[in-house]
N, C-alpha and C. Protein backbone atom coordinates (compact mmCIF):
# COMPACT_ATOMS: atom_id res chain seq x y z
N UNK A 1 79.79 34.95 102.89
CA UNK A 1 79.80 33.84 101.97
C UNK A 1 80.09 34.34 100.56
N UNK A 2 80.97 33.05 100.17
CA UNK A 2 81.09 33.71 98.72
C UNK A 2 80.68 32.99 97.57
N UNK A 3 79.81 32.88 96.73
CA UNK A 3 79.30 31.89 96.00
C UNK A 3 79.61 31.82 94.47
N UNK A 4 80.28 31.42 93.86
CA UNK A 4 80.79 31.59 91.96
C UNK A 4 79.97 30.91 91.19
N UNK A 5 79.29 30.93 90.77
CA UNK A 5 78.59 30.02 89.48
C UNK A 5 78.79 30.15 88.00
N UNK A 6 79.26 28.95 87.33
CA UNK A 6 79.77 29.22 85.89
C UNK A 6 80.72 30.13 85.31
N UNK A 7 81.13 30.99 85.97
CA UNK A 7 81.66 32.10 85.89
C UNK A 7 83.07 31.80 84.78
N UNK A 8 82.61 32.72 83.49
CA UNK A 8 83.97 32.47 82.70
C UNK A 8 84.02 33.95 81.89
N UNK A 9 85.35 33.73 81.78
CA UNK A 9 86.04 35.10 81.74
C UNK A 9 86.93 34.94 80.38
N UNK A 10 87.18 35.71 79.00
CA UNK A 10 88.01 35.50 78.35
C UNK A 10 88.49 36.97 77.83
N UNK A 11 89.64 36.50 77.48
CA UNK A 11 90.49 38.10 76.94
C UNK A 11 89.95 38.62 75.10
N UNK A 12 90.22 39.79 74.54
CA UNK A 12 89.63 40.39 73.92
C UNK A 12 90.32 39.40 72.87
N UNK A 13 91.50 39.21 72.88
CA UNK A 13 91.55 38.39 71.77
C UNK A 13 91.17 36.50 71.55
N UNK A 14 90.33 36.62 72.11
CA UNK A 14 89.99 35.05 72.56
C UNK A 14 89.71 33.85 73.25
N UNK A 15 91.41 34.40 73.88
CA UNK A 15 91.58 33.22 75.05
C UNK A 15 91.17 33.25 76.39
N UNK A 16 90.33 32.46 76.35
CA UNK A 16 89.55 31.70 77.63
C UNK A 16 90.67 31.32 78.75
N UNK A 17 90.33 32.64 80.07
CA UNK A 17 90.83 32.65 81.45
C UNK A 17 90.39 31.91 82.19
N UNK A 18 89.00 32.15 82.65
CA UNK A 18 88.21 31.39 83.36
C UNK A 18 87.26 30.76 82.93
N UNK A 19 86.88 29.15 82.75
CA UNK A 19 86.00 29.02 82.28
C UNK A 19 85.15 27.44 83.13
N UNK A 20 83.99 28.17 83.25
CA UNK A 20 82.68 27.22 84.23
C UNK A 20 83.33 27.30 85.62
N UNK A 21 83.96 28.08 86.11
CA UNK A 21 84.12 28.06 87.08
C UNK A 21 82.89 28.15 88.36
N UNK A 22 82.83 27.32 89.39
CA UNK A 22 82.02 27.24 90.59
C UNK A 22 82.79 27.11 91.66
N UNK A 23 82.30 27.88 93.12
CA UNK A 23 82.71 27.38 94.25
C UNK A 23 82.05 28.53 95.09
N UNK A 24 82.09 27.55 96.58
CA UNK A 24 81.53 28.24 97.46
C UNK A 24 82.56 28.36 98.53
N UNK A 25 82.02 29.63 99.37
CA UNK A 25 83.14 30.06 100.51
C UNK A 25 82.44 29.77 101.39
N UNK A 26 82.32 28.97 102.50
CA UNK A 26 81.10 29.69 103.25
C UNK A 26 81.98 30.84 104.52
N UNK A 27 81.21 31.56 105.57
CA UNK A 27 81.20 32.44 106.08
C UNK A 27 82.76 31.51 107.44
N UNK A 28 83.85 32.10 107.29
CA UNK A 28 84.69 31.32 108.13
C UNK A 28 85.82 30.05 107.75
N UNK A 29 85.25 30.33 106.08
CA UNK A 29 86.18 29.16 105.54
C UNK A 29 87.52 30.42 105.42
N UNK A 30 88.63 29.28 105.03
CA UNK A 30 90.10 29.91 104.66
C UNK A 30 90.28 29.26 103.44
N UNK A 31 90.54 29.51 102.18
CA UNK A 31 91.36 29.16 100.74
C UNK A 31 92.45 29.69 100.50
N UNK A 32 93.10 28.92 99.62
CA UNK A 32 93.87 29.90 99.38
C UNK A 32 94.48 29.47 97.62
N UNK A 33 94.39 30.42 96.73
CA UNK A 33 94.29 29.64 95.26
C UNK A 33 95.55 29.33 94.95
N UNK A 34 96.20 28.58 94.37
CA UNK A 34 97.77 28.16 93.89
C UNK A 34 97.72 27.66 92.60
N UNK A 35 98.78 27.67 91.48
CA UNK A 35 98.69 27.26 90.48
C UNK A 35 99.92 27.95 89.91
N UNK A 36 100.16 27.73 88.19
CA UNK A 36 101.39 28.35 87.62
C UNK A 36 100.57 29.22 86.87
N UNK A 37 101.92 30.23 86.77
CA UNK A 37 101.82 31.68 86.50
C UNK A 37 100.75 31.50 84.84
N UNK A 38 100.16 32.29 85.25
CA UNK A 38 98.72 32.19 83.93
C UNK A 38 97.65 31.70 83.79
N UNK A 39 97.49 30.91 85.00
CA UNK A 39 96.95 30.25 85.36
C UNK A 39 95.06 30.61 85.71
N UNK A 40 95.38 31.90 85.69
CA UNK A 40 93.70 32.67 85.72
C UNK A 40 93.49 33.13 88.10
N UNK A 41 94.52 33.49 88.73
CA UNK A 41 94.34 32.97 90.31
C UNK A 41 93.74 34.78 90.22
N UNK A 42 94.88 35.53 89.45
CA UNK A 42 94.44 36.99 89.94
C UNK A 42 93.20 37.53 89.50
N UNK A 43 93.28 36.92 88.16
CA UNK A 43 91.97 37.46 87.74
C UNK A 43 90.85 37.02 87.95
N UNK A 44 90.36 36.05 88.37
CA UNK A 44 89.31 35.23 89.11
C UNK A 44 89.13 35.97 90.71
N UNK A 45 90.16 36.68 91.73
CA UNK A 45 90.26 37.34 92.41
C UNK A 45 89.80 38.84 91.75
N UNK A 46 90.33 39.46 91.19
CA UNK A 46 90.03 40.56 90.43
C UNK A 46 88.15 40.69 90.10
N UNK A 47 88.16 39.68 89.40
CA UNK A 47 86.41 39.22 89.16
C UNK A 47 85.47 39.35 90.53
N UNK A 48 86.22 38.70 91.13
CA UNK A 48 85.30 38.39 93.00
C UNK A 48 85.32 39.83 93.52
N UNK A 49 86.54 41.00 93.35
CA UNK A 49 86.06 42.02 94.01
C UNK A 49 85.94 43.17 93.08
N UNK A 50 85.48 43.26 91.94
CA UNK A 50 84.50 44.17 91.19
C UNK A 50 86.00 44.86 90.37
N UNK A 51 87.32 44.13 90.15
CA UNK A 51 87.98 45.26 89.32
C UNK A 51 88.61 44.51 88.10
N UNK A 52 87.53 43.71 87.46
CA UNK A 52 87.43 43.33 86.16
C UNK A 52 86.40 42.67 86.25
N UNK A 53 85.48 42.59 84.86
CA UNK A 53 84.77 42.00 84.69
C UNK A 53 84.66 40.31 83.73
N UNK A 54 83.00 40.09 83.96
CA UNK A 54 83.73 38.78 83.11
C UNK A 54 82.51 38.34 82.08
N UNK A 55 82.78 37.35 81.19
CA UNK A 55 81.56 37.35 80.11
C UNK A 55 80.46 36.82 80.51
N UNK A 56 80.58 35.96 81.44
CA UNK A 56 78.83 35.19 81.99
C UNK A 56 79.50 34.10 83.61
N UNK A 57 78.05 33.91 84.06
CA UNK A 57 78.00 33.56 85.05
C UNK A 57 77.74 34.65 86.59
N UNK A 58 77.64 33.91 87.65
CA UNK A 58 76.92 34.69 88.64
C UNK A 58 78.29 34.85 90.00
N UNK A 59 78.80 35.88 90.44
CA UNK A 59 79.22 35.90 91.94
C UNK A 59 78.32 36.51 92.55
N UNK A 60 77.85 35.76 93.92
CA UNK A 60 77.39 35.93 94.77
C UNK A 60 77.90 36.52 96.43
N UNK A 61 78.38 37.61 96.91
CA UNK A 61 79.24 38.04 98.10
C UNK A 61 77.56 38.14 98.84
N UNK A 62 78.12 37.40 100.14
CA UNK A 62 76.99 37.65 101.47
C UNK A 62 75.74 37.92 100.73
N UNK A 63 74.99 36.62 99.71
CA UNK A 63 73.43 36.33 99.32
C UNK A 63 73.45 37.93 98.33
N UNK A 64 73.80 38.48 98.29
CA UNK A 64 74.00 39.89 96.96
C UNK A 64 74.75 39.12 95.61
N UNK A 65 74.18 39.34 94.71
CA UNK A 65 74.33 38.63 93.43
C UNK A 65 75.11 39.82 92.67
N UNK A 66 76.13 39.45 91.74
CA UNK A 66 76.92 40.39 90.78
C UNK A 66 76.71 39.81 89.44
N UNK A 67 76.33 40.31 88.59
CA UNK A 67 75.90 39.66 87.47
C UNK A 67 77.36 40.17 86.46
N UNK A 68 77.67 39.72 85.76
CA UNK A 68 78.40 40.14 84.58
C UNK A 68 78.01 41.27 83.60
């Protein structure tokens, strides 16, 4: 399971990537993110598996919490 809460992310000079983001995966779901280029898909991915960080909010992988 994958769980996002609030989760927002912005670049050094300002601009807001991700912001209040929530959602849940549960164990067996399929997503898949789409949008235009800048859109925040990689780095919100990037965030979910530990190779960037972000300014606040909670990911949760399988009930283990990642804090910012």
């Amino acid at each position: 399971m994958i769980e996002i809460k609030n989760l927002k992310k912005s670049w050094s000079d300002g601009i807001t990537v991700l912001d209040n983001i929530n959602l849940t995966i549960e164990d067996g779901d399929i997503y898949a993110l789409v949008g235009r280029s800048g859109a925040g898909k990689s780095t919100l991915l990037r965030c979910i598996n530990g190779l960037a960080g972000y300014d606040s909010g909670h990911i949760f992988l399988a009930n283990n919490m990642r804090n910012a």
